[in-house]
Protein backbone atom coordinates (compact mmCIF):
# COMPACT_ATOMS: atom_id res chain seq x y z
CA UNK A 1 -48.70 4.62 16.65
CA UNK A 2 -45.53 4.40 18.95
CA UNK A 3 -45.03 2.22 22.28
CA UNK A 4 -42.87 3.90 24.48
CA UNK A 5 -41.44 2.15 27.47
CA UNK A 6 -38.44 3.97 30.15
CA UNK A 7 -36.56 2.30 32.16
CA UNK A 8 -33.37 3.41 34.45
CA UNK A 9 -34.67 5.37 37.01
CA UNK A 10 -34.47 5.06 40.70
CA UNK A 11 -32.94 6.55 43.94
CA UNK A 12 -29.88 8.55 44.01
CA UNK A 13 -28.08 11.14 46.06
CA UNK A 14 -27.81 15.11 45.38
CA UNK A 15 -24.95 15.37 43.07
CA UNK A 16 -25.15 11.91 41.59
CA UNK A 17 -25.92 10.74 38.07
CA UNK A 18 -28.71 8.49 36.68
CA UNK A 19 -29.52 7.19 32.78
CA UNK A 20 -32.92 6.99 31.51
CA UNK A 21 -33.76 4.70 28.51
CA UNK A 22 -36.47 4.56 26.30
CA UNK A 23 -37.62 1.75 23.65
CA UNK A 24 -39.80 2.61 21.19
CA UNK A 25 -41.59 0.28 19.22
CA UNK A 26 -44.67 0.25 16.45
CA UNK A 27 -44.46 2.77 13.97
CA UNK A 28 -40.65 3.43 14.15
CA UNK A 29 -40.22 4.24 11.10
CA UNK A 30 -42.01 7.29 11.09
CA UNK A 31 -39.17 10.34 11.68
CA UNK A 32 -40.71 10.81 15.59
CA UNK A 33 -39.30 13.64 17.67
CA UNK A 34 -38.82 12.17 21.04
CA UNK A 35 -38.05 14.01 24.57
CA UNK A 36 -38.64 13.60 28.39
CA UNK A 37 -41.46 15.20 30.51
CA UNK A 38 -40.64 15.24 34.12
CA UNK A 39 -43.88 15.37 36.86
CA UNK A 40 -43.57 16.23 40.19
CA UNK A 41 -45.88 15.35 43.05
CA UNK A 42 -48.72 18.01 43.43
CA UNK A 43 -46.82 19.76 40.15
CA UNK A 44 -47.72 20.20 36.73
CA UNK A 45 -45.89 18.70 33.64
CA UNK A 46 -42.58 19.86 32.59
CA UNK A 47 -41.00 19.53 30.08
CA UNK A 48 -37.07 18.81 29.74
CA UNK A 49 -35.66 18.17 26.74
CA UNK A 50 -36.30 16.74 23.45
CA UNK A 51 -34.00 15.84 20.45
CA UNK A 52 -35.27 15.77 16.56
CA UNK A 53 -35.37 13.16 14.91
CA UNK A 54 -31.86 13.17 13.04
CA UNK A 55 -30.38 13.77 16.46
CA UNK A 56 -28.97 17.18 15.29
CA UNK A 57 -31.79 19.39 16.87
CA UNK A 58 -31.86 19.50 20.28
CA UNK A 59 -34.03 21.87 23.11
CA UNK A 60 -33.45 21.72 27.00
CA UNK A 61 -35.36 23.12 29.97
CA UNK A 62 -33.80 25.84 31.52
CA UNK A 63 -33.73 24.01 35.07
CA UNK A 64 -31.89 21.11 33.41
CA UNK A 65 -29.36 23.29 30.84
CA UNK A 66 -25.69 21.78 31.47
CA UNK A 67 -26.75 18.85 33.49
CA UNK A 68 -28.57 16.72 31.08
CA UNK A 69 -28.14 15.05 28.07
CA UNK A 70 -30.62 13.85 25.71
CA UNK A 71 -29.65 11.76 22.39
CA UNK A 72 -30.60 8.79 20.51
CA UNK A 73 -29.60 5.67 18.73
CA UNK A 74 -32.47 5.08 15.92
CA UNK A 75 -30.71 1.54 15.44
CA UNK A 76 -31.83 0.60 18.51
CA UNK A 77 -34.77 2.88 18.40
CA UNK A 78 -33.97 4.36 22.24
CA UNK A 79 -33.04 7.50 23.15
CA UNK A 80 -31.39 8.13 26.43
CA UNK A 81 -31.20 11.06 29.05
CA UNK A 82 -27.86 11.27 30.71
CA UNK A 83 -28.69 12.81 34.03
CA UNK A 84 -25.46 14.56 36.19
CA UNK A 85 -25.51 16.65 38.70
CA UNK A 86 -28.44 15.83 40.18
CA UNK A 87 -30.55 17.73 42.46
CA UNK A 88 -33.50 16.88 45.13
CA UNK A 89 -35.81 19.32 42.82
CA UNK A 90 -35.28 16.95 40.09
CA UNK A 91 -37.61 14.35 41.96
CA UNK A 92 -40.37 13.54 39.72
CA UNK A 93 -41.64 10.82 37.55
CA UNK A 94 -39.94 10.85 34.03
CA UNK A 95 -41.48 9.93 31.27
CA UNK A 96 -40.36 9.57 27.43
CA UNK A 97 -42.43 11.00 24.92
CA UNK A 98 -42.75 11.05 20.93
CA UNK A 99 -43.95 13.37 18.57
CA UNK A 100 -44.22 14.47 14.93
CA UNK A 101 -42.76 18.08 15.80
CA UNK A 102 -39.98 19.03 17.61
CA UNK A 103 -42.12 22.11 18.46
CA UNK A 104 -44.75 20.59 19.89
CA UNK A 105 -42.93 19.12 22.77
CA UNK A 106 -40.93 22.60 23.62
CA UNK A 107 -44.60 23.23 24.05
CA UNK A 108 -45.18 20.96 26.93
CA UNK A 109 -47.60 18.33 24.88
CA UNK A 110 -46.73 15.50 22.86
CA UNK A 111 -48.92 12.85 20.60
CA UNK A 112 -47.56 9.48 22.30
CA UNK A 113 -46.42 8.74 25.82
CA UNK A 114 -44.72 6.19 27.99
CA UNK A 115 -45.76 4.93 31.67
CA UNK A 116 -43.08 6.86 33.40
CA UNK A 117 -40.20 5.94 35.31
CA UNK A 118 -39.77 7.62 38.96
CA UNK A 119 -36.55 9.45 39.68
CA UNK A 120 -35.69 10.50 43.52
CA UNK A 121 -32.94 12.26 44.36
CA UNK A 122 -32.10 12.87 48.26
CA UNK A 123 -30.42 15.59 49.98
């Protein structure tokens, strides 16, 4: 198994910029896909982008496309999500995510999961 633990978020305003982190550590030698999942309050899971394991394989929400930036540094076994642009609808908790298949996170569900990191943006 994977530990996955995010850190970075807090409270910005509309337009502003925030990086995520997220540690992994256990079984990091297994090739994980990893990605974000965003939940907002009263909303069900989304999901926002994920990056293979390589780093040359990436998917994106469509709400996020152009703002966001996922990638990863397997030496330090984190990946990151560069957030710009940043919008009140982006207010949710984010949390990291790992998987075995790329394609199973584009499908909303992963195997392993962090404890989520709240983002707030304010108009």
């Amino acid at each position: 198994q994977v530990q996955l633990v995010e850190s970075g978020g807090g409270l910005v305003q509309a337009g502003g910029s925030l990086r995520l982190s997220c540690a992994a550590s256990g079984r990091t030698f297994v090739p994980y896909a990893m990605g974000w999942f965003r939940q907002a309050p009263g909303k069900e899971r989304e999901f926002v982008a994920t990056i293979g394991w390589s780093g040359s394989t990436t998917y994106y929400a469509d709400s996020v496309k152009g703002r966001f930036t996922i990638s990863r540094d397997n030496a330090k076994n984190t990946i990151y999500l560069q957030m710009n642009s940043l919008k009140p609808e982006d207010t949710a908790v984010y949390y990291c995510a790992a998987d075995q298949r790329i394609a199973t996170m584009t499908r909303n569900r992963s195997n392993y999961w962090g404890q989520g990191t709240q983002v707030t943006v304010s108009s």
